[in-house]
Protein backbone atom coordinates (compact mmCIF):
# COMPACT_ATOMS: atom_id res chain seq x y z
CA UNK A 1 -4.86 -17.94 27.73
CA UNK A 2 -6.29 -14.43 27.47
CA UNK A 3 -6.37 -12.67 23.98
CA UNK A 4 -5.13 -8.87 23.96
CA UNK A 5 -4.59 -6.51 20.94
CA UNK A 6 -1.27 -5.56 19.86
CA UNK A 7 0.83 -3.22 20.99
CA UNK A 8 1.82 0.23 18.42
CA UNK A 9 5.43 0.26 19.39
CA UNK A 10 6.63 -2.74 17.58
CA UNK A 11 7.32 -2.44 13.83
CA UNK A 12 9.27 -2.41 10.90
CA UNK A 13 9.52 -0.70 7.83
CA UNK A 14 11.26 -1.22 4.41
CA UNK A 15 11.59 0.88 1.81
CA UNK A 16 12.95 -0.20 -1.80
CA UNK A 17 14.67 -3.14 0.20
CA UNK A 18 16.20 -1.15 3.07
CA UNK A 19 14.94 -1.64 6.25
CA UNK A 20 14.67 1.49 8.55
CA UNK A 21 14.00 2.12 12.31
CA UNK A 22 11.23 4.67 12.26
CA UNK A 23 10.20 6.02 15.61
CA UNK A 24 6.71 6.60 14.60
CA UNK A 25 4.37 6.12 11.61
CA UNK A 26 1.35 7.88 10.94
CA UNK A 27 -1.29 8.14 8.25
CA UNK A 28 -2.26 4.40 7.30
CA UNK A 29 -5.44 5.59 5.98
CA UNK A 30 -7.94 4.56 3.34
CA UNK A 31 -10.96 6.95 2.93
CA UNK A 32 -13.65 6.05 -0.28
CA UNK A 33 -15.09 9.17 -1.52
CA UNK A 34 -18.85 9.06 -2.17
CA UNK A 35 -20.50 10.00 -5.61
CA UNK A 36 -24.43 11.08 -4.84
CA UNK A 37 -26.67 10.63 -8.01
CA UNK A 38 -30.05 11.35 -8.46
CA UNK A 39 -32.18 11.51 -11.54
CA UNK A 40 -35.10 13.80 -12.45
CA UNK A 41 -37.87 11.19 -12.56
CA UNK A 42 -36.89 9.94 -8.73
CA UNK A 43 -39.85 10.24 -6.47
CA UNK A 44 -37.43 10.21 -3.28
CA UNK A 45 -36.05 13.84 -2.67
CA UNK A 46 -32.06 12.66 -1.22
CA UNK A 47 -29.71 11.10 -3.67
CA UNK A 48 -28.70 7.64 -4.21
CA UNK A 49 -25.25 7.32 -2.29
CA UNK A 50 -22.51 5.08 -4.29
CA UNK A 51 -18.73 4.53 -3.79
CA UNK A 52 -16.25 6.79 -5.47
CA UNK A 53 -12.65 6.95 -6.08
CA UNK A 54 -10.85 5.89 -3.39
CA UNK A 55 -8.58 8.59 -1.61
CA UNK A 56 -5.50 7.71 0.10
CA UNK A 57 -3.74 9.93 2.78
CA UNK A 58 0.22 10.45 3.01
CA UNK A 59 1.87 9.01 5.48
CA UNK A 60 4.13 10.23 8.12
CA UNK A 61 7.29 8.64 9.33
CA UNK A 62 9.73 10.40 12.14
CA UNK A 63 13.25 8.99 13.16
CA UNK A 64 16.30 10.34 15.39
CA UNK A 65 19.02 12.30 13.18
CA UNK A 66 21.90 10.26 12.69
CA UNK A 67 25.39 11.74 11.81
CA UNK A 68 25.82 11.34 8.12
CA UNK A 69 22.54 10.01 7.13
CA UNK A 70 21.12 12.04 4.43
CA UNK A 71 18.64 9.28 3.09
CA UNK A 72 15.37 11.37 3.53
CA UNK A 73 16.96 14.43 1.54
CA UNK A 74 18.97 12.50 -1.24
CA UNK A 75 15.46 10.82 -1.73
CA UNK A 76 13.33 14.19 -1.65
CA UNK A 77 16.34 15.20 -4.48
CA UNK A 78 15.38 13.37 -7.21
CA UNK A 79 12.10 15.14 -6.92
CA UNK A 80 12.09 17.47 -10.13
CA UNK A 81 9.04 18.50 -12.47
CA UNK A 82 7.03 15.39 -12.74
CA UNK A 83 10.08 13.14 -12.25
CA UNK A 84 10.69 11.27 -8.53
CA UNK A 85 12.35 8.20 -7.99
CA UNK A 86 9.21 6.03 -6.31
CA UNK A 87 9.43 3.25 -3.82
CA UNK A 88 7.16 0.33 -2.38
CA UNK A 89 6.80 0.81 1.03
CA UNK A 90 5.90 -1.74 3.24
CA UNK A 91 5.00 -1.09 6.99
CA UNK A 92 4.32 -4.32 9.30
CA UNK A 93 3.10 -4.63 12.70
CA UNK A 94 4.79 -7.01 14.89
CA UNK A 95 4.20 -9.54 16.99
CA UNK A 96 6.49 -10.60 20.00
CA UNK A 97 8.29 -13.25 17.85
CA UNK A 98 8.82 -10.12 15.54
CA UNK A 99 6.87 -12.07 12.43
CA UNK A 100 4.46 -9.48 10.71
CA UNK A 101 0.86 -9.31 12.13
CA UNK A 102 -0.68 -6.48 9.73
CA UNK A 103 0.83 -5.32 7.02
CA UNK A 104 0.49 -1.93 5.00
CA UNK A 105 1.87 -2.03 0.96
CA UNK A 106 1.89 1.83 0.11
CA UNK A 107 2.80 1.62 -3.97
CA UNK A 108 4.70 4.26 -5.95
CA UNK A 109 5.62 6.22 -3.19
CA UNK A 110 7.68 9.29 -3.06
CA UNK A 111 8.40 12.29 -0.66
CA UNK A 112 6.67 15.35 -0.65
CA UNK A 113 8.02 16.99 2.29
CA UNK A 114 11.15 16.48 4.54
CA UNK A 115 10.83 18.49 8.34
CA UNK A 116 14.09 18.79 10.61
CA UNK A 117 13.95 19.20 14.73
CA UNK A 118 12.58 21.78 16.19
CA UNK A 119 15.51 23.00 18.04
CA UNK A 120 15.81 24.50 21.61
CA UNK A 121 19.10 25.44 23.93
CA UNK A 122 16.96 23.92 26.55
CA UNK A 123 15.96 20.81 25.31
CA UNK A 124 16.91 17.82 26.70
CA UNK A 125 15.54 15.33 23.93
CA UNK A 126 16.49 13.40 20.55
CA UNK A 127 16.32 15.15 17.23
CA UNK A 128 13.79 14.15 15.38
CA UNK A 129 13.24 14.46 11.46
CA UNK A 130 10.44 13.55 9.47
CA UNK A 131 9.29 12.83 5.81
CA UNK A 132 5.97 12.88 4.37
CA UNK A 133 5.28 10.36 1.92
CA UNK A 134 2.23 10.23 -1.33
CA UNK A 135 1.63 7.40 -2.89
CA UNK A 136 -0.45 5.91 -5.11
CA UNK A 137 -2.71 2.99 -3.22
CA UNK A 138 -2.91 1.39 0.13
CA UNK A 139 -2.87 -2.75 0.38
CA UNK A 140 -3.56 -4.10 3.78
CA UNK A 141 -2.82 -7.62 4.95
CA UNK A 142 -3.84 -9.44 7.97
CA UNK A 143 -1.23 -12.27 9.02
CA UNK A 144 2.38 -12.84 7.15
């Protein structure tokens, strides 16, 4: 039996416990900032090259509008000077038995930016909103 890789378009997210059907998720990324050192007495002229802080990137996640669902903006409310309300999120990659694959742990999370539909008399497609998540570290897991 040939091996293939996974298809994007099947996945889950939960959020505090809720699970949500995003339409697409964006941002998974880890990026390790480097710290270059070098002394006086070095006879090499370029710097020693160490690992840094790590950096972690928000993440994007875009859904239809439904009537009545104001979830992204009563969560982007409780946003007030150095107060949010913070969630685990956890974003899995599915398989076609829908069991989790690869899994991304984003901890402390909280919104830092909620964008509604661009909207046109002409358009003949869904509404889409998004939110922009921070958080505070990225934990990736292989298998469930």
């Amino acid at each position: 039996m040939a091996k293939y890789p996974l298809p994007v378009f099947h996945f889950q997210v939960q959020w505090g416990g809720t699970e949500l059907g995003f339409a697409e998720v964006s941002g998974l990324n880890i990026e390790s900032q480097v710290i270059e050192y070098r002394h006086g007495l070095s006879k090499e002229y370029g710097a020693s090259k160490m690992p840094g802080i790590p950096k972690y990137g928000n993440i994007t996640l875009k859904r239809g509008i439904m009537p009545d669902d104001n979830e992204f903006f009563d969560w982007l409310n409780t946003t007030a000077l150095n107060k949010v309300e913070r969630r685990d999120l956890v974003i899995s990659l599915l398989n076609e038995e829908h069991q989790p694959v690869m899994t991304w742990t984003a901890m402390q999370a909280f919104p830092v930016k909620v964008e509604g539909p661009g909207l046109k008399a002409t358009g003949n497609e869904t509404a889409i909103e998004s939110i922009e998540i921070a958080h505070e570290g990225l934990k990736i897991k292989h298998g469930s």
